[in-house]
Protein backbone atom coordinates (compact mmCIF):
# COMPACT_ATOMS: atom_id res chain seq x y z
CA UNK A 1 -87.87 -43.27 -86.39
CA UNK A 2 -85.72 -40.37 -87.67
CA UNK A 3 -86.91 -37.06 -88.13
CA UNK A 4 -86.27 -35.11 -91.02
CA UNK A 5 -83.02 -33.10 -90.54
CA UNK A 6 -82.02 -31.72 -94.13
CA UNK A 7 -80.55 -28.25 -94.94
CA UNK A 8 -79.66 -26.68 -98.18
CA UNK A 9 -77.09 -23.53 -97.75
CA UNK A 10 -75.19 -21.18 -100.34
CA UNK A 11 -72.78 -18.96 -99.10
CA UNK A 12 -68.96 -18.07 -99.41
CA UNK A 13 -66.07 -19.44 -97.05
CA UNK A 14 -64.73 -17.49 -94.65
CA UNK A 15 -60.98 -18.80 -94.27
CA UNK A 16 -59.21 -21.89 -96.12
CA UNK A 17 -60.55 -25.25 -95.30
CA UNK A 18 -58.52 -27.30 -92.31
CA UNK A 19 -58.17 -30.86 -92.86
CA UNK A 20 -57.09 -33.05 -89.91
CA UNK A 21 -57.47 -36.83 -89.32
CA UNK A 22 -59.14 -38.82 -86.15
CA UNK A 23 -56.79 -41.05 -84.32
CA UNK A 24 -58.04 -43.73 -86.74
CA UNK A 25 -56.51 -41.97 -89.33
CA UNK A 26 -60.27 -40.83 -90.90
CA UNK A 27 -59.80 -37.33 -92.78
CA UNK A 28 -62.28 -34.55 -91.33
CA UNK A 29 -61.98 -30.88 -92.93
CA UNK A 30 -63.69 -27.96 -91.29
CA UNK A 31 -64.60 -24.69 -92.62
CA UNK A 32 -67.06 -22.11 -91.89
CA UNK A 33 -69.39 -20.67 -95.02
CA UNK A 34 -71.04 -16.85 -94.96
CA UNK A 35 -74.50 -16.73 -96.13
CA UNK A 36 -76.05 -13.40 -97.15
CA UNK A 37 -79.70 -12.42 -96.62
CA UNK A 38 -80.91 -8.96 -98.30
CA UNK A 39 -84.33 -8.20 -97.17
CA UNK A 40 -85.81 -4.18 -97.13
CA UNK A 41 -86.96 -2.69 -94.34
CA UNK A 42 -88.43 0.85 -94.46
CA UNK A 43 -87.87 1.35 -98.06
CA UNK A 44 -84.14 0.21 -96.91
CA UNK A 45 -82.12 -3.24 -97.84
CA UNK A 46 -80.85 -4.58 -94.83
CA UNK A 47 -78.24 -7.54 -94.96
CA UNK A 48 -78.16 -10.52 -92.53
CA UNK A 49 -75.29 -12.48 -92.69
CA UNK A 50 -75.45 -16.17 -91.19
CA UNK A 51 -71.85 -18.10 -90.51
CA UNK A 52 -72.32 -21.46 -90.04
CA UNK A 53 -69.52 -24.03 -88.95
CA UNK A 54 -69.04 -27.17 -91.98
CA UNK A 55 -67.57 -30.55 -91.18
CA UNK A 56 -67.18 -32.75 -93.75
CA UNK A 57 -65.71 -36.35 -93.78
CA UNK A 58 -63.56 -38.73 -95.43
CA UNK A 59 -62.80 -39.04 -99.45
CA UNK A 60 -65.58 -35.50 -99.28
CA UNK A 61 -63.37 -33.75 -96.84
CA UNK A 62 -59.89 -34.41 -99.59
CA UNK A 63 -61.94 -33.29 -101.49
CA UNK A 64 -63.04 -29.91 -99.67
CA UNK A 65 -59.60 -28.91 -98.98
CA UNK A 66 -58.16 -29.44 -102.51
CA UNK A 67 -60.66 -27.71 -104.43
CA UNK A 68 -62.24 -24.43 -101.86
CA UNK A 69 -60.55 -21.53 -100.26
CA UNK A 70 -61.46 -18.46 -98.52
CA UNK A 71 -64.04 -15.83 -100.87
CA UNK A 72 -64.87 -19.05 -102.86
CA UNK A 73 -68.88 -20.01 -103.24
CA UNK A 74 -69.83 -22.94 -101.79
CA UNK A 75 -73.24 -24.80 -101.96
CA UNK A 76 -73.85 -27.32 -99.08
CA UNK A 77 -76.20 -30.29 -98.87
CA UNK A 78 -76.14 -31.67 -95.09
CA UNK A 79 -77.78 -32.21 -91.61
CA UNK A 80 -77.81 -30.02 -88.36
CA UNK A 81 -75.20 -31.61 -85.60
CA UNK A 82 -75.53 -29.98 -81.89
CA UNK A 83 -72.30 -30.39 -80.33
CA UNK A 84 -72.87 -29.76 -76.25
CA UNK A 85 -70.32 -30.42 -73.67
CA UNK A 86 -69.26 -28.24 -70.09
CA UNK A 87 -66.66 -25.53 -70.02
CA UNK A 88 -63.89 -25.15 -67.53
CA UNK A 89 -66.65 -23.74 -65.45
CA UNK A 90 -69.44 -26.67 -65.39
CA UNK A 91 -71.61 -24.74 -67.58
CA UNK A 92 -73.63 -26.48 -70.09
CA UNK A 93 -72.37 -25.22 -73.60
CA UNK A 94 -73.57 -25.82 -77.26
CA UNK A 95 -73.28 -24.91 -81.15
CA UNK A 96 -74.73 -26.02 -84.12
CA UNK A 97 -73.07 -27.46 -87.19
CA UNK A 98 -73.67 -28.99 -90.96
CA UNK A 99 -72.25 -32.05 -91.36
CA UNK A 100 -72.04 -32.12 -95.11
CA UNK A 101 -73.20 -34.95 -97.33
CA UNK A 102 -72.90 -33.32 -100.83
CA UNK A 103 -70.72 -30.05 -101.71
CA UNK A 104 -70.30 -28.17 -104.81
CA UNK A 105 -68.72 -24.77 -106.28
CA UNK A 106 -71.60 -22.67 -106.38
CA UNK A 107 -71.81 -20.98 -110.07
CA UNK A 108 -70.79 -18.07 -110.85
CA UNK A 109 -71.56 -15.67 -113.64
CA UNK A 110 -69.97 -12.54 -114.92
CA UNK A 111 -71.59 -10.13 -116.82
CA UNK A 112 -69.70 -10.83 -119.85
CA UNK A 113 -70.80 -14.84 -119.49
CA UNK A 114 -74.51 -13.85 -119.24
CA UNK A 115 -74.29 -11.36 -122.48
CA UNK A 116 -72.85 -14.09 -124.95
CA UNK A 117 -74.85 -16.84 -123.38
CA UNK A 118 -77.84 -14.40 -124.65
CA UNK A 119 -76.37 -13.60 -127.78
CA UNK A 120 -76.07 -17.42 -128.49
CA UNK A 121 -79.66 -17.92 -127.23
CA UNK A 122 -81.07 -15.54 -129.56
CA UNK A 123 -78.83 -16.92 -132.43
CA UNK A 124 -80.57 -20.12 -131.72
CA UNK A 125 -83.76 -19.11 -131.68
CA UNK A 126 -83.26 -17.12 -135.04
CA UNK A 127 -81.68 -20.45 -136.14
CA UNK A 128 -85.29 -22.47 -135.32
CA UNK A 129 -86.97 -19.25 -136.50
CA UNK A 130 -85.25 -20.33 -139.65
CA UNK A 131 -85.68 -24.05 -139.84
CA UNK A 132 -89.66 -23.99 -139.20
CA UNK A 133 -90.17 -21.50 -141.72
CA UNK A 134 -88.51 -23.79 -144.64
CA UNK A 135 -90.28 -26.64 -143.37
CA UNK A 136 -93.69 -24.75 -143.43
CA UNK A 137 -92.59 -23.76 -147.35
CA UNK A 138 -91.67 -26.95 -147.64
CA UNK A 139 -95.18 -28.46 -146.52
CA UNK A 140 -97.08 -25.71 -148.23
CA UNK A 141 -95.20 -26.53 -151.88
């Protein structure tokens, strides 16, 4: 029985994606994503920044390289992967990665967006304002 082994991450990536292909010819792009944690400490914010390695495969990984590059946000839907193998040395060695199953541009919003997505809010709401008032005359007549 599996175990569940689902992660959710947000960040921005670091450098351009890399796309390569297996000997079979099976497209795999890495990249490596920057999340941000702000958190205050002592009346202080404090940021904790998180880089996690991103592998993702096939028609997803054409798809990562054509359409993210370095600074871009990034929202990732995956699973935890522990590669381990033995350096040069014989030491055991290790590192996590998300294998993604689901990536998207994360949104982004400028204050200039947010102010006439408002403005249209409120015009619609004046707009309904409107429209249950006549029908309440309307009902009342």
């Amino acid at each position: 029985m599996n175990s569940v082994n689902s992660v959710i991450i947000e960040g921005n990536l670091v450098r351009d994606p890399v796309l390569t292909e297996t000997p079979k010819g099976t497209k795999v792009c890495n990249f490596t994503v920057a999340s941000n944690r702000y958190y205050k400490q002592d009346e202080e914010y404090q940021k904790e920044v998180t880089f996690l390695d991103v592998e993702t495969w096939t028609r997803l990984a054409a798809y990562s390289e054509s359409n993210f590059s370095k600074g871009k946000g990034i929202r990732i839907v995956g699973r935890l992967k522990q590669d381990r193998w033995e350096d040069r040395e014989g030491n055991p060695r290790s590192r996590l990665k998300l294998v993604a199953e689901y990536v998207e541009k994360r949104p982004t919003f400028s204050k200039e967006a947010l102010r006439s997505e408002e403005e249209s809010e409120s015009e619609e709401s004046a707009d309904m304002v409107e429209s249950e008032s006549s029908v309440e005359a309307e009902s009342v007549i």
